[in-house]
Structure formats: C-alpha cells, structure tokens
Protein backbone atom coordinates (compact mmCIF):
# COMPACT_ATOMS: atom_id res chain seq x y z
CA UNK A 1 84.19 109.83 104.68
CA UNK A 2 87.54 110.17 103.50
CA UNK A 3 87.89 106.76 102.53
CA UNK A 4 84.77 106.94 100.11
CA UNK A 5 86.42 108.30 97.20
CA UNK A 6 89.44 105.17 97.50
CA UNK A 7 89.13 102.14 95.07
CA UNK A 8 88.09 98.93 96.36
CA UNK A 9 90.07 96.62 95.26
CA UNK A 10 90.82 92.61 95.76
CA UNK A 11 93.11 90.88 97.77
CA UNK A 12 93.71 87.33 97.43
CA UNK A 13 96.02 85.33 100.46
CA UNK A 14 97.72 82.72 99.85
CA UNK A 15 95.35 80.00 100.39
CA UNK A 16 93.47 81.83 97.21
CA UNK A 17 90.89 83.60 99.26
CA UNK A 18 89.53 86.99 97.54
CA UNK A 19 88.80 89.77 99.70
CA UNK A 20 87.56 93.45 98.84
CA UNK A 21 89.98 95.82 100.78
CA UNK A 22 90.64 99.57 99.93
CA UNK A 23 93.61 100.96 97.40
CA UNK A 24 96.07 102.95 99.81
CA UNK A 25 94.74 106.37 100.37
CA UNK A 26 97.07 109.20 99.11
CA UNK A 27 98.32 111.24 102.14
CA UNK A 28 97.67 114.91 101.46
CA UNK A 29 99.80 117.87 102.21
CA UNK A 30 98.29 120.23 104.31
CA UNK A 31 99.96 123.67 105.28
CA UNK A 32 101.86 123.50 108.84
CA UNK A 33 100.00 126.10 111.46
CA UNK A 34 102.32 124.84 114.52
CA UNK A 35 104.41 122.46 115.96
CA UNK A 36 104.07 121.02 119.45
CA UNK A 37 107.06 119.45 121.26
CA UNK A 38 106.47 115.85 122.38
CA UNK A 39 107.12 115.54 125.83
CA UNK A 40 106.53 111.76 127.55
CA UNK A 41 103.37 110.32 127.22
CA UNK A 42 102.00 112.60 124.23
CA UNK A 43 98.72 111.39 122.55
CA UNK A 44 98.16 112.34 119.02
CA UNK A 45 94.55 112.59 119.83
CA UNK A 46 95.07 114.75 122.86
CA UNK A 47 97.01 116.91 121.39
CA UNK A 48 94.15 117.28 118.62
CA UNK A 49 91.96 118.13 121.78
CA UNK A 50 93.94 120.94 123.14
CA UNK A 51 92.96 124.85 123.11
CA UNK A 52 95.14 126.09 119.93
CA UNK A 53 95.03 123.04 118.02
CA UNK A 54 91.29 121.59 117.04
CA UNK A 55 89.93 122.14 120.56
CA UNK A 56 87.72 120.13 122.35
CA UNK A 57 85.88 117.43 120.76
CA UNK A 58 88.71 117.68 117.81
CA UNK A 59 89.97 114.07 118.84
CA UNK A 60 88.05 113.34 115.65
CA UNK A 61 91.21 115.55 113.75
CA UNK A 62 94.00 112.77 114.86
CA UNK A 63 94.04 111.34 111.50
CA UNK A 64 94.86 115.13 109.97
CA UNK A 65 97.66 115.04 112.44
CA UNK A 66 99.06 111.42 111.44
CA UNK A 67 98.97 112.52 107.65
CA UNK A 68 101.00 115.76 108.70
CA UNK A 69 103.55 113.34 110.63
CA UNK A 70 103.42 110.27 108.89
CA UNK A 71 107.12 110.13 107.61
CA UNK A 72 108.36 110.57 110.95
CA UNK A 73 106.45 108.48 112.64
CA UNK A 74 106.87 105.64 110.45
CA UNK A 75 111.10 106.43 110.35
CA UNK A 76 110.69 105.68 114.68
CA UNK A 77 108.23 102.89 114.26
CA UNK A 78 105.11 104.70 115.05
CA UNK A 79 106.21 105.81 118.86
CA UNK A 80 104.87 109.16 119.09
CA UNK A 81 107.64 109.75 122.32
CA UNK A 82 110.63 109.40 119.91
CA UNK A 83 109.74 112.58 117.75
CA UNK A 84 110.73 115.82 118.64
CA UNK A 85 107.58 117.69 117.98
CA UNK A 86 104.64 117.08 116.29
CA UNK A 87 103.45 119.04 112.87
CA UNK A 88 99.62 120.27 113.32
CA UNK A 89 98.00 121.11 109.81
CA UNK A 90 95.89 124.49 109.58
C-alpha cells in the first residue's frame, strides 16, 4: 500500500528498452519509541516480532524499522551486525 501513492515513472536501459518502474519513495520520519542493541545474528524482522516492539505477527513492520535505520544501514552496507542498535519507530 505504501507504494500506491509513488509516481510511476519510465526507465529506459541502454539498449533503449522503456520500462514503468516507481519514483523513489520518500523515507518518513517517525518518532523513536526504543532502541535495541544488535547482538550477532539480529533480524530486522525478528526484532519487529518481539514482545515490546510490534509483537507477534509484526514481521509485516520491518520496512517501518528499515526507514527508521536506513542511514545507518546504508553507511555499513546494509549488515544489520555492524550497527550498534537498532531505532524502532512508535
């Protein structure tokens, strides 16, 4: 749903094919509730699973935590293990 609202536009490669992709999506700012410390292994979408974050079932909330993180995880190349903790939006 939240890709709805975004523009289609085209994309043309370079052997002059046109394709209708998506604009990039704006990444909204959401209000930090709590930060969880990333110890080996850590999951974005199990942390969005666990009691005191979205609970169960909330695996469907990952993307709400990769918008909250997004800077850091694209400064360490998108590994989750080299952040210190991860930002959880209310």
């Amino acid at each position: 749903m939240r890709y709805l609202t975004i523009d289609t536009i085209s994309f043309t490669d370079k052997d002059g094919n046109t394709f209708p992709v998506k604009d990039i999506r704006p990444i909204p700012s959401e209000p930090v509730s709590l930060a969880v410390p990333v110890v080996a292994e850590t999951m974005l979408d199990e942390v969005a699973s666990r009691n005191g974050v979205y609970g169960e079932f909330g695996e469907d909330q990952t993307y709400r935590l990769f918008d909250a993180n997004v800077t850091k995880l694209l400064e360490n190349n998108f590994d989750v293990s080299k952040l210190a903790e991860i930002k959880v939006p209310l």
